[in-house]
PDB file of N, CA and C in Angstrom:
ATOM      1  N   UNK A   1      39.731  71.121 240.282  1.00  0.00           N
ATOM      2  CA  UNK A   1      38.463  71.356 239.614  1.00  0.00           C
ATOM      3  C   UNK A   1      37.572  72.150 240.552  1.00  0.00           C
ATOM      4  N   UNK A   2      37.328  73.286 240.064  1.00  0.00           N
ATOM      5  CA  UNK A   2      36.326  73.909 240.610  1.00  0.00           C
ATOM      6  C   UNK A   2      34.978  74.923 239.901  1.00  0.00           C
ATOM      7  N   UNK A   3      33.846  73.453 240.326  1.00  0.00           N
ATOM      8  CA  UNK A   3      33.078  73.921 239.411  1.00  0.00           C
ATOM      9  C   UNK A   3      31.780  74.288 240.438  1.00  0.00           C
ATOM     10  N   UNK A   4      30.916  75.461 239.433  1.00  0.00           N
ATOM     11  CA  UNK A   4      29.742  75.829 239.869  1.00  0.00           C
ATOM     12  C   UNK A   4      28.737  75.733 239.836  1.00  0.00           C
ATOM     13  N   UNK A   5      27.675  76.069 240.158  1.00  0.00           N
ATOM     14  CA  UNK A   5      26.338  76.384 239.587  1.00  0.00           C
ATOM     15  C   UNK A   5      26.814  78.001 238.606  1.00  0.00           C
ATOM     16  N   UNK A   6      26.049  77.312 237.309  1.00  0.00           N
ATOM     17  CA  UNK A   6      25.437  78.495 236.749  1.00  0.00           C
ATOM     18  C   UNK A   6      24.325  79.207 237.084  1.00  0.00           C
ATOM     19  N   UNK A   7      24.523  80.489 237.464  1.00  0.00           N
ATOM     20  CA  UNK A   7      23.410  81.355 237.729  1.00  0.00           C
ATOM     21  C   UNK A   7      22.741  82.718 237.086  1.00  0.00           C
ATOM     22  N   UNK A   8      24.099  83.202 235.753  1.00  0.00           N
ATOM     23  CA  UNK A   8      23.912  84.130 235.502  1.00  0.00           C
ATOM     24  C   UNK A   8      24.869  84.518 234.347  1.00  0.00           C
ATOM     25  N   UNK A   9      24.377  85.391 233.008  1.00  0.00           N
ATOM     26  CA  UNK A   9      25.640  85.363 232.146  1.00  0.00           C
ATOM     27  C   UNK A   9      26.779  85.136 232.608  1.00  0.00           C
ATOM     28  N   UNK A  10      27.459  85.774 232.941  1.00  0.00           N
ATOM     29  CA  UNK A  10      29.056  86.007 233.306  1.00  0.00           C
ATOM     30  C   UNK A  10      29.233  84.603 234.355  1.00  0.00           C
ATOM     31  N   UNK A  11      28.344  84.010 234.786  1.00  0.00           N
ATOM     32  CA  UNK A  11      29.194  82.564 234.831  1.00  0.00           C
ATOM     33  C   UNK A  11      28.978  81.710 233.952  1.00  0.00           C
ATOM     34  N   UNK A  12      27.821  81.906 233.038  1.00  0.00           N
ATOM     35  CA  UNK A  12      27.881  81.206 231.491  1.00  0.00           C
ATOM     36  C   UNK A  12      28.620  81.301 230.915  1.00  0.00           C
ATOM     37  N   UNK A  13      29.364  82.655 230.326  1.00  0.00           N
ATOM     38  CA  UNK A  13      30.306  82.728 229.537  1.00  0.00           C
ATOM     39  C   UNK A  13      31.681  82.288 230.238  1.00  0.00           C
ATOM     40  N   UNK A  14      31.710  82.223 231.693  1.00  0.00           N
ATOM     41  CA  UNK A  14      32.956  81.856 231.942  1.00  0.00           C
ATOM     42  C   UNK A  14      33.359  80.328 231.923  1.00  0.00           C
ATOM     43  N   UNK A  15      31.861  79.637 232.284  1.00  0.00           N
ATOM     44  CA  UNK A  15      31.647  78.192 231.566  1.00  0.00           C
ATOM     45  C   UNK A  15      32.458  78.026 230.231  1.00  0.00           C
ATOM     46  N   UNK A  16      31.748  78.963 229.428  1.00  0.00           N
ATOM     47  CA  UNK A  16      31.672  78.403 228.040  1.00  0.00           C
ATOM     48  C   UNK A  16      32.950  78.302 227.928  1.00  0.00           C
ATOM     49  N   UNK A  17      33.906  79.714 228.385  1.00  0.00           N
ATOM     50  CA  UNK A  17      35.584  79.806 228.215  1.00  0.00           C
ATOM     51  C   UNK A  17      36.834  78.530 229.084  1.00  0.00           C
ATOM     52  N   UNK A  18      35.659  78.518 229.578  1.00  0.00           N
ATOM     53  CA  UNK A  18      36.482  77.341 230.612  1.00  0.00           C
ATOM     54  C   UNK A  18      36.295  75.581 229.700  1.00  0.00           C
ATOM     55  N   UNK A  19      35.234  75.617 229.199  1.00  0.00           N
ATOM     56  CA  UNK A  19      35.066  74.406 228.524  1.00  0.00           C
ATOM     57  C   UNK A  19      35.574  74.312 226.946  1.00  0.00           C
ATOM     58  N   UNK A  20      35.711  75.640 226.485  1.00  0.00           N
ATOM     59  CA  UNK A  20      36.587  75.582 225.543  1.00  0.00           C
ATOM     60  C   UNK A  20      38.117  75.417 225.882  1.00  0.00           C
ATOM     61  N   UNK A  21      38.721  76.063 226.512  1.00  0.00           N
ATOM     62  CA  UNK A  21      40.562  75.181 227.019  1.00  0.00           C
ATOM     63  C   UNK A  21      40.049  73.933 227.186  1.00  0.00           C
ATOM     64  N   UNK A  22      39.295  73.329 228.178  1.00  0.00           N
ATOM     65  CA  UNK A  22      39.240  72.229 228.497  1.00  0.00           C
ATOM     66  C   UNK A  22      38.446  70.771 227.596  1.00  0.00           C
ATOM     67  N   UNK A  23      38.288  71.566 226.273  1.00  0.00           N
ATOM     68  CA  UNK A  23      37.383  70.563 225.518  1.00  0.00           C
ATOM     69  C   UNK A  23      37.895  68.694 224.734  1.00  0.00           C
ATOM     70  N   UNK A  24      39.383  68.889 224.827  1.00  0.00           N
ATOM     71  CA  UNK A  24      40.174  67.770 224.586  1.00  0.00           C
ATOM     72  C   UNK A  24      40.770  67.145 225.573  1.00  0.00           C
ATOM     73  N   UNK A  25      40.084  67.097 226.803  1.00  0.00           N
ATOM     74  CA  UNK A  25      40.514  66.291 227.856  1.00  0.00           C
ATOM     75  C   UNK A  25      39.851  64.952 227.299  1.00  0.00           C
ATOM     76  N   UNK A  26      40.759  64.362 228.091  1.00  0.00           N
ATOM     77  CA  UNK A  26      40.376  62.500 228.010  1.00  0.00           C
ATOM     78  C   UNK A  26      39.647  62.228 229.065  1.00  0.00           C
ATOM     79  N   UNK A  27      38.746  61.559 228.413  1.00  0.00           N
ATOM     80  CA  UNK A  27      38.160  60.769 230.161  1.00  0.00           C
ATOM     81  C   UNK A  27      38.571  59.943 230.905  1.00  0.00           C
ATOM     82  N   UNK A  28      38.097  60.293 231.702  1.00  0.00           N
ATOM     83  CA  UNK A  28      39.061  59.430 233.247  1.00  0.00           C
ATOM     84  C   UNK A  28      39.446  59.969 233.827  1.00  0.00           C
ATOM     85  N   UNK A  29      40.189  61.445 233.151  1.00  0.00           N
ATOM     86  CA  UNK A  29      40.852  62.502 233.925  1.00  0.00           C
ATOM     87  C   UNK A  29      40.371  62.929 234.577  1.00  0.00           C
ATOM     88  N   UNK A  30      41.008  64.268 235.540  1.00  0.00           N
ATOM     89  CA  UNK A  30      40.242  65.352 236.392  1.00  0.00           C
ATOM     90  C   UNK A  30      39.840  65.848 235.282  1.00  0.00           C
ATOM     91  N   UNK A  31      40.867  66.830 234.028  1.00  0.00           N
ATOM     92  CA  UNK A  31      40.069  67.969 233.126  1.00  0.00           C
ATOM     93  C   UNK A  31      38.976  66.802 232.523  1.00  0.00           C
ATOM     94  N   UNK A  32      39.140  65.566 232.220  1.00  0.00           N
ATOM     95  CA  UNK A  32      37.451  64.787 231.361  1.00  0.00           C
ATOM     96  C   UNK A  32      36.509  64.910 232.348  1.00  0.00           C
ATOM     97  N   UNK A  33      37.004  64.637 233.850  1.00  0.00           N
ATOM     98  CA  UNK A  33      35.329  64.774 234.535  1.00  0.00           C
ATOM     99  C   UNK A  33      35.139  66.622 234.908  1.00  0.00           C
ATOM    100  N   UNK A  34      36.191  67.265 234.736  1.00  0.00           N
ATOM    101  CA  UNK A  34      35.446  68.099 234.796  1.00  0.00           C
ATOM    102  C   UNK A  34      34.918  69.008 233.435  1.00  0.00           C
ATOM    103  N   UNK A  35      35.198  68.809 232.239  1.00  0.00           N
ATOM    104  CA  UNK A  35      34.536  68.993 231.242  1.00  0.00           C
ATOM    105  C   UNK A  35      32.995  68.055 231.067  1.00  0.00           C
ATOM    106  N   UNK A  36      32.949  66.884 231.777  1.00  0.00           N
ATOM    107  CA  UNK A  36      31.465  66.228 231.544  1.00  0.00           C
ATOM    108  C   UNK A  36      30.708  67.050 232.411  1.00  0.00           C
ATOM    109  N   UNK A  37      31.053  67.519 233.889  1.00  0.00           N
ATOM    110  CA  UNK A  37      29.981  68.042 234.895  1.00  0.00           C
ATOM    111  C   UNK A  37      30.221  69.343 234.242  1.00  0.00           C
ATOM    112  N   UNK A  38      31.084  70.156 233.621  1.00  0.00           N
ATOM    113  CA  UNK A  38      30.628  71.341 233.024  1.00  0.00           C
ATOM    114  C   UNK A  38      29.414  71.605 231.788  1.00  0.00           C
ATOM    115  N   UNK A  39      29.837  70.647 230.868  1.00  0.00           N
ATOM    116  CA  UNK A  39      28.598  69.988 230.026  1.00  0.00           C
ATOM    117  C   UNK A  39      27.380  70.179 230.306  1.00  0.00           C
ATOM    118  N   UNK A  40      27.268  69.285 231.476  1.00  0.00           N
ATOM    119  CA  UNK A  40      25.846  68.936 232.040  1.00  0.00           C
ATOM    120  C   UNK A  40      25.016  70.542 232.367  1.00  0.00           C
ATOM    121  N   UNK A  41      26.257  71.636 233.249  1.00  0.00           N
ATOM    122  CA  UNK A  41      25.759  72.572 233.919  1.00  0.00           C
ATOM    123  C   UNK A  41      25.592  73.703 232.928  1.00  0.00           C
ATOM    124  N   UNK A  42      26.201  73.671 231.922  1.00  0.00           N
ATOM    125  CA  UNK A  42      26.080  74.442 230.671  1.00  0.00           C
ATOM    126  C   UNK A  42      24.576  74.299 229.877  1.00  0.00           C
ATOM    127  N   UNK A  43      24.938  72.871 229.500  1.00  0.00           N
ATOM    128  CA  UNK A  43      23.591  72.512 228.756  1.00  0.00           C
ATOM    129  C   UNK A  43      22.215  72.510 229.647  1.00  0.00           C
ATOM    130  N   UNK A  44      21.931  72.396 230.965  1.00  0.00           N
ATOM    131  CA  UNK A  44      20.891  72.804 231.937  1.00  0.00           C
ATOM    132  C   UNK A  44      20.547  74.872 231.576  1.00  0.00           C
ATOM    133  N   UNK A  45      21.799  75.212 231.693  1.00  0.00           N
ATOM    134  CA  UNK A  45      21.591  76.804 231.506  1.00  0.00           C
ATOM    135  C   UNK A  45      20.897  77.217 230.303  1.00  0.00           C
ATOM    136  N   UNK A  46      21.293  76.363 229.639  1.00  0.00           N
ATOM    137  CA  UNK A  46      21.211  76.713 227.886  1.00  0.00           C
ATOM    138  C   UNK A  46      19.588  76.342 227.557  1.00  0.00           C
ATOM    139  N   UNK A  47      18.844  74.844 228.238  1.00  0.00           N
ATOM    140  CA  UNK A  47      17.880  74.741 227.943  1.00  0.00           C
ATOM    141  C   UNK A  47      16.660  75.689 228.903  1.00  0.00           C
ATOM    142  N   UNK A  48      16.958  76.094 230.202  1.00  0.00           N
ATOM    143  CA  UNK A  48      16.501  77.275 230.642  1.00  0.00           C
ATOM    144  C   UNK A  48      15.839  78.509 230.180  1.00  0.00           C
ATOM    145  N   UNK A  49      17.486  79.085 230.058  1.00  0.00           N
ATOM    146  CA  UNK A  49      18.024  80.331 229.526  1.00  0.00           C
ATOM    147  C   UNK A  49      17.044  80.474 227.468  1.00  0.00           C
ATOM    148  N   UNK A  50      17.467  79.522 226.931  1.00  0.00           N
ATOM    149  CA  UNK A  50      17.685  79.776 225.823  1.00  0.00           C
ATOM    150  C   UNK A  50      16.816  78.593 224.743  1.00  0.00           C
ATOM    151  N   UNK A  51      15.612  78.072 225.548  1.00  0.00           N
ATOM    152  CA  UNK A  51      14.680  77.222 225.140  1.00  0.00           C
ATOM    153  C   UNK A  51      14.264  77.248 223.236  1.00  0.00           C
ATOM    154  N   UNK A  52      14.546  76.254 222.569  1.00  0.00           N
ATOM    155  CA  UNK A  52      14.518  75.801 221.302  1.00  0.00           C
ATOM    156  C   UNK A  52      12.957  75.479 221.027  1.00  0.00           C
ATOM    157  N   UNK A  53      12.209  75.940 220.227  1.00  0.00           N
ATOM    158  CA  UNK A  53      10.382  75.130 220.280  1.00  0.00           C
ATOM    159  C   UNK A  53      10.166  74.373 219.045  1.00  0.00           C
ATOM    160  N   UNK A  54       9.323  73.754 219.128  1.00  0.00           N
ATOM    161  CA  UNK A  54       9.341  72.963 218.441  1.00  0.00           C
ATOM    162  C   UNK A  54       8.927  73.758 216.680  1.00  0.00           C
ATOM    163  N   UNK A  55       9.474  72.718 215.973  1.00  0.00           N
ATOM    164  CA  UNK A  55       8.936  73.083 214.497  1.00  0.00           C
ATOM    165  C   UNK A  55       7.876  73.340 213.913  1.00  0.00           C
ATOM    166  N   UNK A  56       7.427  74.480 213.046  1.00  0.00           N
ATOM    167  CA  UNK A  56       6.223  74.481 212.467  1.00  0.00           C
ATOM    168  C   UNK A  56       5.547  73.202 211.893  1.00  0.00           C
ATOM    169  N   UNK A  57       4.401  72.684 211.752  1.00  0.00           N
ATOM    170  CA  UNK A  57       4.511  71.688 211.529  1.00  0.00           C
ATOM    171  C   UNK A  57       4.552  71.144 209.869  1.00  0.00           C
ATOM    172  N   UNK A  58       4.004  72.597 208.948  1.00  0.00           N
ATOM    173  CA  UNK A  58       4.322  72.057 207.935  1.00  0.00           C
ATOM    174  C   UNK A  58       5.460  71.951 207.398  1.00  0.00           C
ATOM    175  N   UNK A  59       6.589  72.713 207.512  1.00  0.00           N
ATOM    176  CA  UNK A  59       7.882  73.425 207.482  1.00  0.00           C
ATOM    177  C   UNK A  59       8.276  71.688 207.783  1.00  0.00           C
ATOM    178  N   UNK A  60       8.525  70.953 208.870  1.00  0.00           N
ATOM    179  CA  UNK A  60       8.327  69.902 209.335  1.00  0.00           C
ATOM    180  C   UNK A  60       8.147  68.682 208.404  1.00  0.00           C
ATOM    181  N   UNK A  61       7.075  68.574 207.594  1.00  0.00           N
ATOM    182  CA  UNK A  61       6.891  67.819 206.573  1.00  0.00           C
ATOM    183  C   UNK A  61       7.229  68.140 205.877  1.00  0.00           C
ATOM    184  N   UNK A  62       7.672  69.444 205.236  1.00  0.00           N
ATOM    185  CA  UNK A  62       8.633  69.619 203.992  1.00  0.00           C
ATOM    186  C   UNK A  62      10.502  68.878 204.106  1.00  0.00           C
ATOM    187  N   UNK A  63      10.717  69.165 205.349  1.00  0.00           N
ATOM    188  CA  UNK A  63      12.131  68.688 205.317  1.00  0.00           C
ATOM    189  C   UNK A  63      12.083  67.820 205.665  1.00  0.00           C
ATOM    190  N   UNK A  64      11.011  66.774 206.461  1.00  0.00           N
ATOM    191  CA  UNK A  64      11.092  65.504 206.091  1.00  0.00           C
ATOM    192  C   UNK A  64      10.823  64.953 204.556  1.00  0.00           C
ATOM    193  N   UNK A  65      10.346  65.319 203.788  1.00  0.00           N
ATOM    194  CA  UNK A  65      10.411  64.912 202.754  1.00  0.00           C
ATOM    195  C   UNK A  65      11.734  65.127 201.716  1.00  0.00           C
ATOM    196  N   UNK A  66      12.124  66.156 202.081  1.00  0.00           N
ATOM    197  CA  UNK A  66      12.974  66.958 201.203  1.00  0.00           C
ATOM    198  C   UNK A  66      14.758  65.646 201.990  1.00  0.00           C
ATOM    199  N   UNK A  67      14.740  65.457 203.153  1.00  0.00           N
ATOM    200  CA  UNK A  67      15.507  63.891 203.485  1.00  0.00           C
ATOM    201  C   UNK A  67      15.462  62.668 203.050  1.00  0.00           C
ATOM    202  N   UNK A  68      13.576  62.682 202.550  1.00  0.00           N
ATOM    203  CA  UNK A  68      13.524  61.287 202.277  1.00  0.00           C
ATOM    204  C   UNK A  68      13.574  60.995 200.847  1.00  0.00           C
ATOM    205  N   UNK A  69      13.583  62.767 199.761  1.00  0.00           N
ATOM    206  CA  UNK A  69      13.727  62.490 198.796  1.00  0.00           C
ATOM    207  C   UNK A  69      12.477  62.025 197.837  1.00  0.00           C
ATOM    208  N   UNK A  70      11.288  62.545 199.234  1.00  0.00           N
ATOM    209  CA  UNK A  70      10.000  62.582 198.812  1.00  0.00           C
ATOM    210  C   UNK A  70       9.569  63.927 197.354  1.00  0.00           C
ATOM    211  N   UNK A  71       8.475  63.781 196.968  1.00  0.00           N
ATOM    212  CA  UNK A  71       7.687  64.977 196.154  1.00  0.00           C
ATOM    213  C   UNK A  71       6.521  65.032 196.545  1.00  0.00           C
ATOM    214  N   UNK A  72       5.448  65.515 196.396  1.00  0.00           N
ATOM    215  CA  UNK A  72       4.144  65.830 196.559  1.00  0.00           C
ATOM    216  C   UNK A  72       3.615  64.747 196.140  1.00  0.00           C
ATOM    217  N   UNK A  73       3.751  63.660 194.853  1.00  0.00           N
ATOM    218  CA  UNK A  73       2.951  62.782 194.619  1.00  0.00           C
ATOM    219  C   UNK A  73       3.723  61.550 195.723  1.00  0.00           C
ATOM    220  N   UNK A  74       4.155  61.299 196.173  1.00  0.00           N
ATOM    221  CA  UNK A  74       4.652  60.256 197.553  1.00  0.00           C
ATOM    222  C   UNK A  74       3.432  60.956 198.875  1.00  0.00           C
ATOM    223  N   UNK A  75       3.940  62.260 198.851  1.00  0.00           N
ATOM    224  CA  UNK A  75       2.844  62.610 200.385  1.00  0.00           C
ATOM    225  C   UNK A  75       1.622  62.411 199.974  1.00  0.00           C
ATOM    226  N   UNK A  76       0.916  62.599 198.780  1.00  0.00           N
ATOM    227  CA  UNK A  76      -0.236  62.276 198.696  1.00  0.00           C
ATOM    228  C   UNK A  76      -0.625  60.775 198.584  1.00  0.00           C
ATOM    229  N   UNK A  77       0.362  59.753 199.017  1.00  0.00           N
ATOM    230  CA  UNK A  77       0.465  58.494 198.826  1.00  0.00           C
ATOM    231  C   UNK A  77       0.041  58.140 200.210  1.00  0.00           C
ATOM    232  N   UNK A  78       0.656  59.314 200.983  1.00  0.00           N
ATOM    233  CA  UNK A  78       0.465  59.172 202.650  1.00  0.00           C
ATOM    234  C   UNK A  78      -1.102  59.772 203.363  1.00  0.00           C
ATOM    235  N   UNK A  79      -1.289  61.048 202.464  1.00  0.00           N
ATOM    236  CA  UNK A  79      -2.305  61.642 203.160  1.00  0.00           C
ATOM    237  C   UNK A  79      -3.868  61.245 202.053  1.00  0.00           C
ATOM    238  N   UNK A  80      -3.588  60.512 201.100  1.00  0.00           N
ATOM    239  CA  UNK A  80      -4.887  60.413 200.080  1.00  0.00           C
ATOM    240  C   UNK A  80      -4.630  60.735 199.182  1.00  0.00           C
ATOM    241  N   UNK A  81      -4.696  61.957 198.746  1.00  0.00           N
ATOM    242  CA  UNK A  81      -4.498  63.134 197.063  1.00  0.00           C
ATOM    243  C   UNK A  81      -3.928  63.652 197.198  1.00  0.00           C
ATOM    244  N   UNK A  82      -3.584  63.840 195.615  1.00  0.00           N
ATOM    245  CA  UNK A  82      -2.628  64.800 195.152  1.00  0.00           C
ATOM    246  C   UNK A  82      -3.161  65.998 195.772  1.00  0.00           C
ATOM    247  N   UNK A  83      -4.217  66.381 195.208  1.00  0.00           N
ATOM    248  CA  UNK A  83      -4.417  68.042 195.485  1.00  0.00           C
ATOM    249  C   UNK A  83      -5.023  68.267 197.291  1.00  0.00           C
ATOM    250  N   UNK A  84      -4.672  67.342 197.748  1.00  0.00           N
ATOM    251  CA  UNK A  84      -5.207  67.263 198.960  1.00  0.00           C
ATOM    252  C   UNK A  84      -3.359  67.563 199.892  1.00  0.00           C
ATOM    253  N   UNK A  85      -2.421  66.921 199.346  1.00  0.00           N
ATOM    254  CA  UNK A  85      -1.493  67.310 199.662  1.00  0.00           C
ATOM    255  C   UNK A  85      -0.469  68.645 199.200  1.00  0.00           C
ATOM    256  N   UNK A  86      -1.331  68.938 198.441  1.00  0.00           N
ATOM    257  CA  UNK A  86      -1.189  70.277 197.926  1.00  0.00           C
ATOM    258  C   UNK A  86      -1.527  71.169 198.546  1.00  0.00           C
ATOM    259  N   UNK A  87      -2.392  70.994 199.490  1.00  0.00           N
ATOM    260  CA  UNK A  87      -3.802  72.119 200.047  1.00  0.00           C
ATOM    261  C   UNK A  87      -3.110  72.271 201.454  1.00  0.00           C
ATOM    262  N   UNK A  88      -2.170  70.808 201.682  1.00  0.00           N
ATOM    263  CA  UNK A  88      -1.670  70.578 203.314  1.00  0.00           C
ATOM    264  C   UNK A  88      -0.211  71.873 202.895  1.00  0.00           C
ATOM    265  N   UNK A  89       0.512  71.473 201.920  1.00  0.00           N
ATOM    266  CA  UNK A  89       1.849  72.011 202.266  1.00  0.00           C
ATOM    267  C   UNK A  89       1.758  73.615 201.743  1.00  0.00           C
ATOM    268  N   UNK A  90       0.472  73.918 201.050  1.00  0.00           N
ATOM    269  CA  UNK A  90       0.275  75.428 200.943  1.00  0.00           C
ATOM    270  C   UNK A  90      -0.364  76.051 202.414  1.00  0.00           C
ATOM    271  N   UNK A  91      -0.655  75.242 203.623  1.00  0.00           N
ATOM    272  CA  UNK A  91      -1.688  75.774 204.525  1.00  0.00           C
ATOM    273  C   UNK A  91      -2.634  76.018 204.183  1.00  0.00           C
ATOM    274  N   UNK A  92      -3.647  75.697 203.441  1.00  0.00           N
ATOM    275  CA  UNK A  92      -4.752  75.638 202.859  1.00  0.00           C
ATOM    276  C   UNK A  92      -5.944  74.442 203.998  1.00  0.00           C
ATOM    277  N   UNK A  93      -4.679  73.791 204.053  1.00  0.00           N
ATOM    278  CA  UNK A  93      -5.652  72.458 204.586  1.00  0.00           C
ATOM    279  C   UNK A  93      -5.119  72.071 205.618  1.00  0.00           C
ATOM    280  N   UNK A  94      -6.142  72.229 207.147  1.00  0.00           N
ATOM    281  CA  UNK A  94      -5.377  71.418 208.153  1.00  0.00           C
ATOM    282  C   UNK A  94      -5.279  69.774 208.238  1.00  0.00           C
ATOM    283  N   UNK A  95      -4.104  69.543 209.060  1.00  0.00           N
ATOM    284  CA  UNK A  95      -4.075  68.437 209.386  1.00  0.00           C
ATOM    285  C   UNK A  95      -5.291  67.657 209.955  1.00  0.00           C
ATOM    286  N   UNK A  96      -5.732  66.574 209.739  1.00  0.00           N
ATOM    287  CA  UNK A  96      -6.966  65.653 210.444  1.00  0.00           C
ATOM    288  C   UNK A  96      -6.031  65.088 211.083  1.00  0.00           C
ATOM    289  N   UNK A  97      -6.373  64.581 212.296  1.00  0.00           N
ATOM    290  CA  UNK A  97      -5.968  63.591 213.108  1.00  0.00           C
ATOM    291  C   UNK A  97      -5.362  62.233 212.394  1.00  0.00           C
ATOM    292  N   UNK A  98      -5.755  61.426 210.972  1.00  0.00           N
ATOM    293  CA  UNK A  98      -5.933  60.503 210.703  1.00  0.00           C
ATOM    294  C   UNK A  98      -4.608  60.713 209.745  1.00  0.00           C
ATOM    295  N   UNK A  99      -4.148  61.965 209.251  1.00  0.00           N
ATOM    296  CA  UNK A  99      -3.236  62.366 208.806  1.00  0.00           C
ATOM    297  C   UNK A  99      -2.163  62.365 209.375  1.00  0.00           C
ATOM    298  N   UNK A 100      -2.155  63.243 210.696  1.00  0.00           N
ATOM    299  CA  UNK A 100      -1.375  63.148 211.426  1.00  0.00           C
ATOM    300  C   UNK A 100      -0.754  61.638 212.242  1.00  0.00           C
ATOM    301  N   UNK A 101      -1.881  60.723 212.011  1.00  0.00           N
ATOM    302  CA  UNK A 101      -1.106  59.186 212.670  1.00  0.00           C
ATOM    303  C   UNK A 101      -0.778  59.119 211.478  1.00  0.00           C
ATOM    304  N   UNK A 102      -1.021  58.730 209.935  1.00  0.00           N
ATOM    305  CA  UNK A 102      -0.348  58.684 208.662  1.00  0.00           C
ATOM    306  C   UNK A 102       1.176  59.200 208.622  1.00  0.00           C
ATOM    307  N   UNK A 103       1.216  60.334 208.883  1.00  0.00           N
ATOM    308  CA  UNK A 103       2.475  61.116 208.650  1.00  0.00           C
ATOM    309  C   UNK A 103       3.697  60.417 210.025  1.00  0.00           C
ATOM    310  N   UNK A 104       3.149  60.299 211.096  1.00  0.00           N
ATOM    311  CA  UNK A 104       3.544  60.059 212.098  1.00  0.00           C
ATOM    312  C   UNK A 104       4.414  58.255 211.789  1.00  0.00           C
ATOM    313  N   UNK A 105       3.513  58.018 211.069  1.00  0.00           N
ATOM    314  CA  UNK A 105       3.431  56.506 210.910  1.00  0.00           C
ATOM    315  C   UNK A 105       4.603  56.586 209.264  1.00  0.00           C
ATOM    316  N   UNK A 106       4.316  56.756 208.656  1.00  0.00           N
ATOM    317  CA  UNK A 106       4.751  56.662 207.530  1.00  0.00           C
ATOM    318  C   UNK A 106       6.191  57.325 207.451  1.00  0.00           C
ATOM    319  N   UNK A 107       6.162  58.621 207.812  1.00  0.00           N
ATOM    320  CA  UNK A 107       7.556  59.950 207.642  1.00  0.00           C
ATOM    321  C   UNK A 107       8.126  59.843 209.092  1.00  0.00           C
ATOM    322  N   UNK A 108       7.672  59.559 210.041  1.00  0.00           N
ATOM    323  CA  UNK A 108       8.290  59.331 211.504  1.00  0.00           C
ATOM    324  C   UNK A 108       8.559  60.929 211.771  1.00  0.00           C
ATOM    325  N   UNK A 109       7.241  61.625 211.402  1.00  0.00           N
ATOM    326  CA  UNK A 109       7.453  63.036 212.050  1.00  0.00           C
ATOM    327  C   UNK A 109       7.043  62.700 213.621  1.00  0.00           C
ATOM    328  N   UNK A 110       7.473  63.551 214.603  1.00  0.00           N
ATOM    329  CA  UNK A 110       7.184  63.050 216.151  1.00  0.00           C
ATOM    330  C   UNK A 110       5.185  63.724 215.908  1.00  0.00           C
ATOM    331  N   UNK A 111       4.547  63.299 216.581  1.00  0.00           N
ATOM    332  CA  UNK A 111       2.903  63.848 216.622  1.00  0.00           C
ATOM    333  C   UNK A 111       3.199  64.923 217.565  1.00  0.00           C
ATOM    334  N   UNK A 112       3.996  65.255 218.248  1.00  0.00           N
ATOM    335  CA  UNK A 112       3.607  66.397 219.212  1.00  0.00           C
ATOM    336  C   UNK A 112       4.207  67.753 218.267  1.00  0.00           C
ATOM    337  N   UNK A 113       5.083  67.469 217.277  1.00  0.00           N
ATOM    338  CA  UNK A 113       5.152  68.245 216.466  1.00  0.00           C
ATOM    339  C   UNK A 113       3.845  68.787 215.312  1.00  0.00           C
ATOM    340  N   UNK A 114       3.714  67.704 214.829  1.00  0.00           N
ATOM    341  CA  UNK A 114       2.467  67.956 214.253  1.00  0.00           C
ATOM    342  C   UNK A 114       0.759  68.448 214.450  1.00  0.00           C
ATOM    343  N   UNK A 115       0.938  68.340 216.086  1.00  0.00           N
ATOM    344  CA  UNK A 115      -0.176  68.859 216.465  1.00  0.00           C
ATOM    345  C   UNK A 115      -0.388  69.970 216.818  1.00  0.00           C
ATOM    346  N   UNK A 116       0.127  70.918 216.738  1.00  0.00           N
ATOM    347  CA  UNK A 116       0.875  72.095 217.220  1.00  0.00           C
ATOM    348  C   UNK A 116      -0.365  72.921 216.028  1.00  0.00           C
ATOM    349  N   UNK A 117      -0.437  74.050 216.718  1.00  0.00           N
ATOM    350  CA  UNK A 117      -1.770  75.386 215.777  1.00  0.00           C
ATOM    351  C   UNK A 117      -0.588  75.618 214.573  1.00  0.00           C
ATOM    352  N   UNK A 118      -0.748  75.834 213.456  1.00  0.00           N
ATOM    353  CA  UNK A 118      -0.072  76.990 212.628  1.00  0.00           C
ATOM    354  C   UNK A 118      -1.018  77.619 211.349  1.00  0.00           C
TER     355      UNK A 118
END
């Protein structure tokens, strides 16, 4: 096993090629521990390199609802009114704070998502 620091494409991709042969090792093994410490050094590059941000936040409450099998008259169960939750998922209407613990509380959206400008 000889593994590196990632520092730069071409040892990313040689990661990536190396952890693909090696992706059905068993653990315990040499190839399982060295597919876990490749893992680790991959996924460090990846959150670096190639940072994911967080969700819009109304976008956010739509597909939480659209999981929970919610409609507009349920969110307005959460945020007050109908046309008040109407006003939220058109961007019409920002979030209040009091909403945001509601939603947080009720839909288990994370708040650091929801607090976010859009």
């Amino acid at each position: 096993m000889t593994v590196k620091p990632i520092k730069s494409k071409k040892d990313y991709h040689q990661a990536m090629e190396r952890l693909e042969m090696i992706f059905d090792a068993k653990k315990g093994t040499p190839q399982g521990d060295e597919l876990e410490v490749l893992s680790i050094l991959i996924e460090k590059y990846e959150d670096e390199h190639f940072p994911i941000g967080l969700p819009d936040p109304i976008e956010a409450i739509k597909f939480r609802m659209e999981q929970l099998g919610y409609n507009q008259v349920d969110l307005a169960k959460v945020v007050g009114l109908k046309s008040r939750a109407s006003e939220i998922l058109n961007g019409k209407r920002k979030l209040s704070l009091e909403m945001i613990r509601q939603l947080h509380d009720k839909l288990r959206i994370p708040t650091d998502v929801l607090i976010q400008p859009y």
